[in-house]
PDB file of N, CA and C in Angstrom:
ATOM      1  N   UNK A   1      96.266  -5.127 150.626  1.00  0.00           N
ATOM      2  CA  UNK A   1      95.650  -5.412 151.895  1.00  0.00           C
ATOM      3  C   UNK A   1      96.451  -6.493 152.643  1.00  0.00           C
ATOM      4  N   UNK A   2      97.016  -7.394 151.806  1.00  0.00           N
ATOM      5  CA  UNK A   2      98.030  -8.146 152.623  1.00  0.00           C
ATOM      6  C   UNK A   2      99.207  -7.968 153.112  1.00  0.00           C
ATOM      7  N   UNK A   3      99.794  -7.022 152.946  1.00  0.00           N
ATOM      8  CA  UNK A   3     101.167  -6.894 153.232  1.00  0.00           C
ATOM      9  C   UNK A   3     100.848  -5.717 154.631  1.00  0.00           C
ATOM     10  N   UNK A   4      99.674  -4.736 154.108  1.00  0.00           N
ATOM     11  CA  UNK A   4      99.706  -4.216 155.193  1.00  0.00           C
ATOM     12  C   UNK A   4      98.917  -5.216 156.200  1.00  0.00           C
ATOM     13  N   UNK A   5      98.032  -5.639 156.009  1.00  0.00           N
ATOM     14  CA  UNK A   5      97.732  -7.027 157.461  1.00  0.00           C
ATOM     15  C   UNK A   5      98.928  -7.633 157.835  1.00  0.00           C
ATOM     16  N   UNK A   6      99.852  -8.181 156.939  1.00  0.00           N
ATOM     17  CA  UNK A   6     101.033  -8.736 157.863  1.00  0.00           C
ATOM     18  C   UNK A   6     101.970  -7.674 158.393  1.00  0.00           C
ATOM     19  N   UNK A   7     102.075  -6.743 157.902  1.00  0.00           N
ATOM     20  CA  UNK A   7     102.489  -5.674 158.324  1.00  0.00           C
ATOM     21  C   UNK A   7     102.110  -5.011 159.906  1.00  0.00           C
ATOM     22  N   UNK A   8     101.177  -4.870 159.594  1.00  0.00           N
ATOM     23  CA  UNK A   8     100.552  -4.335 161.316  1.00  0.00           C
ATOM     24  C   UNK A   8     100.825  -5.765 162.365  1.00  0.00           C
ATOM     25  N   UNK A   9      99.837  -6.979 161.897  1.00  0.00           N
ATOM     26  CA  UNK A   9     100.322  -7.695 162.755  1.00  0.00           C
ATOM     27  C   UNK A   9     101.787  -8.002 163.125  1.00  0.00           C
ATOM     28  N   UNK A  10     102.728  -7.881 162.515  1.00  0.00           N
ATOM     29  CA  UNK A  10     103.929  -8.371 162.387  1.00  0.00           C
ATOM     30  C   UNK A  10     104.494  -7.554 163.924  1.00  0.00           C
ATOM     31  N   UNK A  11     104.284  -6.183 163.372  1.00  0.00           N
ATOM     32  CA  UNK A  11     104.496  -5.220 164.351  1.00  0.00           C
ATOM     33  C   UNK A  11     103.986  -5.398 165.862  1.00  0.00           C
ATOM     34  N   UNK A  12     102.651  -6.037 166.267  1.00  0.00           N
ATOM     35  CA  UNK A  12     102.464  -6.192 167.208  1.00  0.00           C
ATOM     36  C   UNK A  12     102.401  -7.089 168.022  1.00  0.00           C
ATOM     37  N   UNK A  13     102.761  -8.213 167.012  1.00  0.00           N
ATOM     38  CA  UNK A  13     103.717  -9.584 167.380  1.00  0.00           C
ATOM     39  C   UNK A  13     104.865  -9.712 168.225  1.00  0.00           C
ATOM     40  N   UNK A  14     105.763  -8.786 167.383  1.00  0.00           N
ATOM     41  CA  UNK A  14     107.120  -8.820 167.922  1.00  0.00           C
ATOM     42  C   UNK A  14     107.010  -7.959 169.010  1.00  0.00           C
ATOM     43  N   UNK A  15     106.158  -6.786 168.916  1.00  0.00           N
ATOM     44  CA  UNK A  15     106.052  -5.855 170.200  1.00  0.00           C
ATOM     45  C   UNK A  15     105.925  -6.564 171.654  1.00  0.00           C
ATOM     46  N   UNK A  16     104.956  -7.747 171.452  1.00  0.00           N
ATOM     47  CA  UNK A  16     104.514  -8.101 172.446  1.00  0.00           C
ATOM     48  C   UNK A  16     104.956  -9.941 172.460  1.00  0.00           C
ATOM     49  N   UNK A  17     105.817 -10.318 171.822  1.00  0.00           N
ATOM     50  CA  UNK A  17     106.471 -11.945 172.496  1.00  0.00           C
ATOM     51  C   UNK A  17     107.363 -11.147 173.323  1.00  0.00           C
ATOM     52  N   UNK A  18     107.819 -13.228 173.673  1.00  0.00           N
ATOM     53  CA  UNK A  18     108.148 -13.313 175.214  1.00  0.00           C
ATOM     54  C   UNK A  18     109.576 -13.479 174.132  1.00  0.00           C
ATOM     55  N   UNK A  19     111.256 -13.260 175.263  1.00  0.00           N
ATOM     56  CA  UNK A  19     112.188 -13.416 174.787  1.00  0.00           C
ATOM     57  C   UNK A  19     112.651 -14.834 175.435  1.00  0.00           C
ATOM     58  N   UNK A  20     111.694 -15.413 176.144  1.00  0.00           N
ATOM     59  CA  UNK A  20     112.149 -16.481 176.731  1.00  0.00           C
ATOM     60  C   UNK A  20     110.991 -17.461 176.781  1.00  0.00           C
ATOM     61  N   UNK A  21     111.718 -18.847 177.201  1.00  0.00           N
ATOM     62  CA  UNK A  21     110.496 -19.468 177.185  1.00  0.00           C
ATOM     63  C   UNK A  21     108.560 -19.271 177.604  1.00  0.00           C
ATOM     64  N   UNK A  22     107.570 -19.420 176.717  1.00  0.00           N
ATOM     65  CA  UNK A  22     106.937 -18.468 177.783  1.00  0.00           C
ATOM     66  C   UNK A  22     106.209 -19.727 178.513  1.00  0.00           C
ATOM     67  N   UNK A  23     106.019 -21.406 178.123  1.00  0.00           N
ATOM     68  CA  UNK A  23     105.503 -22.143 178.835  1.00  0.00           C
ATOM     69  C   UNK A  23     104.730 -22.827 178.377  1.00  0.00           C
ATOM     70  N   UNK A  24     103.957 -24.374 178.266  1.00  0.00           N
ATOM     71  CA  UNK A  24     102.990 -24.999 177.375  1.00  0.00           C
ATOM     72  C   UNK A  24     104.031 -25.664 176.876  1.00  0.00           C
ATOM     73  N   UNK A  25     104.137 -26.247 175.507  1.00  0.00           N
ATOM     74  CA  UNK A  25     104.816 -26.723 174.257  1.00  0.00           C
ATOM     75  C   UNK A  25     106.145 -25.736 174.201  1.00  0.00           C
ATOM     76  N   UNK A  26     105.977 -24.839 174.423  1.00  0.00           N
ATOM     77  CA  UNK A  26     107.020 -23.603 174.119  1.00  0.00           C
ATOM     78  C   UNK A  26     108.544 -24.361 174.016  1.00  0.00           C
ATOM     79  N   UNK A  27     108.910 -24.693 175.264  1.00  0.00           N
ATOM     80  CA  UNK A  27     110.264 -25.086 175.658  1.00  0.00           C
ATOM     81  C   UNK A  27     110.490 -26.513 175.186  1.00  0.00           C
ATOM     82  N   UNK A  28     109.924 -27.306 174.572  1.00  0.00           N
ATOM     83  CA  UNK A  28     109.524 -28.766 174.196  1.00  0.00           C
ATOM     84  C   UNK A  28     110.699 -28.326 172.557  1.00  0.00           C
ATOM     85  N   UNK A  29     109.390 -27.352 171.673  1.00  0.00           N
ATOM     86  CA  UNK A  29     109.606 -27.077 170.262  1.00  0.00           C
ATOM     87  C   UNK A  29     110.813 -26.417 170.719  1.00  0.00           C
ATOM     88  N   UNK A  30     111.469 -25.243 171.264  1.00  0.00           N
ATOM     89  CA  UNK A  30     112.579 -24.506 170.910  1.00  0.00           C
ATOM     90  C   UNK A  30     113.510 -25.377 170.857  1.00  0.00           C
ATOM     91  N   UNK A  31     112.945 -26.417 172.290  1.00  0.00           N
ATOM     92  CA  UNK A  31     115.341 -27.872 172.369  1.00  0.00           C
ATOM     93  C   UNK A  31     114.742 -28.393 170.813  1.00  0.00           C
ATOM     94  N   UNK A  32     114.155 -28.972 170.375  1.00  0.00           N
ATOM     95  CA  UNK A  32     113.603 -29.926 169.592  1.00  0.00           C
ATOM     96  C   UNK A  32     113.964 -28.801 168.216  1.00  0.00           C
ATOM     97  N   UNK A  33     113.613 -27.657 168.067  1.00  0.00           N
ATOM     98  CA  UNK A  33     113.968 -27.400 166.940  1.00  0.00           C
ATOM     99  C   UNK A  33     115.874 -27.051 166.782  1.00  0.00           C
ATOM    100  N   UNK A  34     116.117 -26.809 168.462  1.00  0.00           N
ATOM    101  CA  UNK A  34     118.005 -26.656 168.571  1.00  0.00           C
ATOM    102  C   UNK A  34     118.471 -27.493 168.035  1.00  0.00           C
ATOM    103  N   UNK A  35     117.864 -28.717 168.442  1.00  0.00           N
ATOM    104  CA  UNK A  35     118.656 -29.910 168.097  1.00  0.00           C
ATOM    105  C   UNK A  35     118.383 -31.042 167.109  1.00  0.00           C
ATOM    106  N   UNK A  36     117.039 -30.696 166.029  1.00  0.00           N
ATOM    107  CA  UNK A  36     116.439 -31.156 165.050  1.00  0.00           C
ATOM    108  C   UNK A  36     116.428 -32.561 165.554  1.00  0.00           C
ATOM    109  N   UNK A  37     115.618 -32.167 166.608  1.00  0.00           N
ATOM    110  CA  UNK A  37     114.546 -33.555 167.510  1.00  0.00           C
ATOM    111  C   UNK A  37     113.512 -33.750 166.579  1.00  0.00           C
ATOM    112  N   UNK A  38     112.904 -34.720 167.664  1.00  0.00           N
ATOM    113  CA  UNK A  38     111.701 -35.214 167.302  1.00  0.00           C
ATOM    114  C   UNK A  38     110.332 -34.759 168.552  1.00  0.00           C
ATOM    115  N   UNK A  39     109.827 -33.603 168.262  1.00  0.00           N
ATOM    116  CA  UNK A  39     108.661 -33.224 169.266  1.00  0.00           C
ATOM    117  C   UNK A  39     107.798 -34.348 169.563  1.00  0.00           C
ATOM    118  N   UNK A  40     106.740 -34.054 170.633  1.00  0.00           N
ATOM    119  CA  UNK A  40     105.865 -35.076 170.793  1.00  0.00           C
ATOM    120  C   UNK A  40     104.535 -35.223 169.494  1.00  0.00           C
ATOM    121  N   UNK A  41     103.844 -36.228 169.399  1.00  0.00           N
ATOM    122  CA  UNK A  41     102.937 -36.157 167.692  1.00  0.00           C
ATOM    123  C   UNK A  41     102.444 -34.900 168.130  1.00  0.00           C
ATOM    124  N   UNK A  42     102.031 -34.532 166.669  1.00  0.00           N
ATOM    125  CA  UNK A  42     102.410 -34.864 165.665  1.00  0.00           C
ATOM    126  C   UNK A  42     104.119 -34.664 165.065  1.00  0.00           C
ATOM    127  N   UNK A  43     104.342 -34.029 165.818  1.00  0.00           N
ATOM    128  CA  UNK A  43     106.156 -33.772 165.613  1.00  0.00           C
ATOM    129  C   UNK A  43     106.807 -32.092 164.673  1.00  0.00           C
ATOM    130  N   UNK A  44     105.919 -31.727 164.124  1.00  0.00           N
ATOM    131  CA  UNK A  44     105.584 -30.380 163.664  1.00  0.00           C
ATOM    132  C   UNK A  44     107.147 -30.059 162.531  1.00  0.00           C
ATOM    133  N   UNK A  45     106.895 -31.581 161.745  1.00  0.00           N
ATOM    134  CA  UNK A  45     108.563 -31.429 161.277  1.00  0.00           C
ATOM    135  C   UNK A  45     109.061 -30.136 160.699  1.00  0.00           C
ATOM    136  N   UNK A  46     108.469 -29.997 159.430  1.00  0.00           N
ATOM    137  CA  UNK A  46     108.873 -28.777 159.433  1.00  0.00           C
ATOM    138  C   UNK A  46     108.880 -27.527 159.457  1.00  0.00           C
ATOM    139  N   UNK A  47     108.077 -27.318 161.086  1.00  0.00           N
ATOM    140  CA  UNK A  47     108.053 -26.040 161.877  1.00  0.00           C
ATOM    141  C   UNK A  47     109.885 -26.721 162.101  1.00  0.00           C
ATOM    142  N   UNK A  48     109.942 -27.868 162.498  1.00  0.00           N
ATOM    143  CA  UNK A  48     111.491 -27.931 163.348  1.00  0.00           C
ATOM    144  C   UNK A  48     112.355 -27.689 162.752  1.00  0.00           C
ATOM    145  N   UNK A  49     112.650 -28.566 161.140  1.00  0.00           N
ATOM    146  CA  UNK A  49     113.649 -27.675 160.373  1.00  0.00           C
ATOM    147  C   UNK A  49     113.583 -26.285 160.145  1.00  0.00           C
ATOM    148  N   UNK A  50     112.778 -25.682 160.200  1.00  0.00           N
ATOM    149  CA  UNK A  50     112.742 -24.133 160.193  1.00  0.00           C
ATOM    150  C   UNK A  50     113.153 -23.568 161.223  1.00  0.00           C
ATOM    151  N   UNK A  51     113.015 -23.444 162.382  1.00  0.00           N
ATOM    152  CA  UNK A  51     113.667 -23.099 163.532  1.00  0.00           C
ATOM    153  C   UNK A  51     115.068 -23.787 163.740  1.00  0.00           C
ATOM    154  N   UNK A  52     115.201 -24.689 163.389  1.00  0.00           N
ATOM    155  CA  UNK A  52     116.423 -25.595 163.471  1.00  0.00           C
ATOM    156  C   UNK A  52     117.832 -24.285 162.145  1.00  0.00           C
ATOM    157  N   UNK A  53     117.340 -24.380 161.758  1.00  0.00           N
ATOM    158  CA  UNK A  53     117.786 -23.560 160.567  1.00  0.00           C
ATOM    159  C   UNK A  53     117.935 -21.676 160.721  1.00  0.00           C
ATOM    160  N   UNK A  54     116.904 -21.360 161.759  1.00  0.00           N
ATOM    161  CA  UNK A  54     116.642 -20.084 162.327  1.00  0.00           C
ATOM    162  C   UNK A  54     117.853 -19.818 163.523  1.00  0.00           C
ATOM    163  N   UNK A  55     117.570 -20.755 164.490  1.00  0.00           N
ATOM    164  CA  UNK A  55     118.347 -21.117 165.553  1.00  0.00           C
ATOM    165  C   UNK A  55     120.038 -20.804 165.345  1.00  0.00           C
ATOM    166  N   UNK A  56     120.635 -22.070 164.523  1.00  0.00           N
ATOM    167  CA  UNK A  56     122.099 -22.105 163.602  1.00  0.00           C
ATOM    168  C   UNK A  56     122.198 -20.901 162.738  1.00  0.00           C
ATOM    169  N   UNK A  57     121.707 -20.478 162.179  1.00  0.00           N
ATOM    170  CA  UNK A  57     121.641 -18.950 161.933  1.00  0.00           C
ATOM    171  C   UNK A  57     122.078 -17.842 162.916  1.00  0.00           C
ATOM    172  N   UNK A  58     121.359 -17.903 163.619  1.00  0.00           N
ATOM    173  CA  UNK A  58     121.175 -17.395 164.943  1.00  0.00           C
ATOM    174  C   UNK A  58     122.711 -17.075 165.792  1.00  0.00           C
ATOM    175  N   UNK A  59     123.368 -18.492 166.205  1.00  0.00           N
ATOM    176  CA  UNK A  59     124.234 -19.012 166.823  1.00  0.00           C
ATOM    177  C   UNK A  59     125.155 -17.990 166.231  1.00  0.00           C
ATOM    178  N   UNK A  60     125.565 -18.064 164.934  1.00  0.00           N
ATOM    179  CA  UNK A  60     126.648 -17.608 164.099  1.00  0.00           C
ATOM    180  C   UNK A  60     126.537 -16.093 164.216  1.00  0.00           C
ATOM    181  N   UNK A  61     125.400 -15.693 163.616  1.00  0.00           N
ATOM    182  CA  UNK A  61     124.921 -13.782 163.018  1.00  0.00           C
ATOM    183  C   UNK A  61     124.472 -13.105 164.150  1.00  0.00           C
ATOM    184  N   UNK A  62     123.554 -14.006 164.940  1.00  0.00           N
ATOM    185  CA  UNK A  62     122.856 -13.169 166.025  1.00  0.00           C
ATOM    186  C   UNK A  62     122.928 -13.439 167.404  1.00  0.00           C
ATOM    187  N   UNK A  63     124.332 -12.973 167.865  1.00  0.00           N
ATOM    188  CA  UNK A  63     125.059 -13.617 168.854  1.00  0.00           C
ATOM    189  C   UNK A  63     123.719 -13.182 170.079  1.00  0.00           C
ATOM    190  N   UNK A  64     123.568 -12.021 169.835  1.00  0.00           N
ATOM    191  CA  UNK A  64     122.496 -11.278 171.272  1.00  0.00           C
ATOM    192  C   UNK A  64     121.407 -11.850 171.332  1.00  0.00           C
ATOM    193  N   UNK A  65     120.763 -12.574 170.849  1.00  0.00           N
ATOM    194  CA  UNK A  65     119.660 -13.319 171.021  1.00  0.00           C
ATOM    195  C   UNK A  65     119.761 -14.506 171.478  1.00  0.00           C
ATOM    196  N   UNK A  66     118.263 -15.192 172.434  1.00  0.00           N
ATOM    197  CA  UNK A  66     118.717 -16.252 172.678  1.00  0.00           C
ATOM    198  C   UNK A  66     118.024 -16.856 172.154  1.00  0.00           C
ATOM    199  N   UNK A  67     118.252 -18.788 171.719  1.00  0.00           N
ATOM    200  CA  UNK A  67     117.539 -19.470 170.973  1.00  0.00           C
ATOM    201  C   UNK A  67     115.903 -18.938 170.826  1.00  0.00           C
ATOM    202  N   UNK A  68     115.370 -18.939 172.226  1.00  0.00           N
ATOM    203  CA  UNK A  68     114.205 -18.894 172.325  1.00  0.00           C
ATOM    204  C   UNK A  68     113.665 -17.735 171.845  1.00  0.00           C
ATOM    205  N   UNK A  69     114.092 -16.528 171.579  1.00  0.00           N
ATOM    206  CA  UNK A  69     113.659 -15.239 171.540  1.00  0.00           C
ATOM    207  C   UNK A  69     113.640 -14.831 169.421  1.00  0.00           C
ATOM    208  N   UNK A  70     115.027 -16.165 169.219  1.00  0.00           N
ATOM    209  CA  UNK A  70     114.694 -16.186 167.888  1.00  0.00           C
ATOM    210  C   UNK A  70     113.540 -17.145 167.054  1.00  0.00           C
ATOM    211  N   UNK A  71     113.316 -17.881 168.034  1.00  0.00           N
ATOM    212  CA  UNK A  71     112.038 -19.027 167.639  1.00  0.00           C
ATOM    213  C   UNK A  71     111.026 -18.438 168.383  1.00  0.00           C
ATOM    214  N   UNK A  72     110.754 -17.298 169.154  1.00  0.00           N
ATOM    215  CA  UNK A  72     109.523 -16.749 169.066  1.00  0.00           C
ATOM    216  C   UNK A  72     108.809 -15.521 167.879  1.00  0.00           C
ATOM    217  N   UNK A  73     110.353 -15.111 167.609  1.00  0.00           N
ATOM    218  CA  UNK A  73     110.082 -14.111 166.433  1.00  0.00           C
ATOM    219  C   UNK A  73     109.589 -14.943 165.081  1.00  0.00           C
ATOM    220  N   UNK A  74     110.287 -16.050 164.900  1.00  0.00           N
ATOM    221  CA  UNK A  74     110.105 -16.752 163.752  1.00  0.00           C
ATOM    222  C   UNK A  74     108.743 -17.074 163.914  1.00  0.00           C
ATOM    223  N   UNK A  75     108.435 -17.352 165.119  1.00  0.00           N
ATOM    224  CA  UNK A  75     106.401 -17.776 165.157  1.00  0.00           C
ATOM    225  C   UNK A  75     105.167 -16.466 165.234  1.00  0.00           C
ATOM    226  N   UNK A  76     105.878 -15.789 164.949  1.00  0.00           N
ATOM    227  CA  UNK A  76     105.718 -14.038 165.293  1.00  0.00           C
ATOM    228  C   UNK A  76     105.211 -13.747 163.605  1.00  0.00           C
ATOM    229  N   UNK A  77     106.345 -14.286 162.906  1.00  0.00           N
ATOM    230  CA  UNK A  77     106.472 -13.937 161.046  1.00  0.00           C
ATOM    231  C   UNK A  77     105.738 -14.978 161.018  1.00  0.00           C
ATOM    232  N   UNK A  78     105.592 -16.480 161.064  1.00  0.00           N
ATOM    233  CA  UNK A  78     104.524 -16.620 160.514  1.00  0.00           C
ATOM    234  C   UNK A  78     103.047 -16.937 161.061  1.00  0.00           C
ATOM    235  N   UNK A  79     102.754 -16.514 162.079  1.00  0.00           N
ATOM    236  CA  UNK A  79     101.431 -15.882 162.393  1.00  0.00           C
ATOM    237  C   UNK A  79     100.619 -14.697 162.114  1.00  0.00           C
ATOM    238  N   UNK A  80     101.773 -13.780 161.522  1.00  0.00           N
ATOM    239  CA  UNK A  80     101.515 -12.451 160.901  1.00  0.00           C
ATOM    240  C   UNK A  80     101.139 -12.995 159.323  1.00  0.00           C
ATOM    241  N   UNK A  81     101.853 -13.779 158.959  1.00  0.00           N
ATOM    242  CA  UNK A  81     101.897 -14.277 157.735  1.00  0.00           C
ATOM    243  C   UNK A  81     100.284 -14.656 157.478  1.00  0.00           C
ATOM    244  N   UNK A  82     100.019 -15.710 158.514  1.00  0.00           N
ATOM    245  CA  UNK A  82      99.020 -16.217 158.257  1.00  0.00           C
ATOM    246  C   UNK A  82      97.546 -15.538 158.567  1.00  0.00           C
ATOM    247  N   UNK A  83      97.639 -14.327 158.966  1.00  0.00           N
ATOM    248  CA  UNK A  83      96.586 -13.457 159.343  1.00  0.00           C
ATOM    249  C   UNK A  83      96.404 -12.914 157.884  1.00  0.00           C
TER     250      UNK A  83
END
């Protein structure tokens, strides 16, 4: 039952994010996780090394994407995760 719950959600996660900033906190966390900042409190550390790490990944393997579109997928997996 879990894999297919993250499963479906996963699917309609990614179906439906934004590839760009979409607004709120959004654009705060993506520089902050580019540049393994410091967000405003609580600071969401390591959501940031994780995206920070997603991001530099990113840069190298996944030239067609942009920061933001890979730190929305990454919040995509684990919101699916957490369903």
């Amino acid at each position: 039952a879990f894999f297919t719950t993250t499963a479906i959600a996963l699917a309609v996660y990614l179906q439906t994010r934004s590839d760009s900033i979409a607004g709120g906190d959004a654009g705060e966390l993506v520089a902050e996780g580019c540049k393994l900042g410091i967000a405003h409190p609580p600071g969401y550390p390591l959501y940031t090394v994780i995206v920070y790490i997603v991001t530099t990944f990113g840069k190298h393997f996944l030239q067609n994407y942009s920061p933001a579109s890979l730190v929305n997928a990454t919040s995509c997996l684990f919101g699916s995760i957490a369903s």
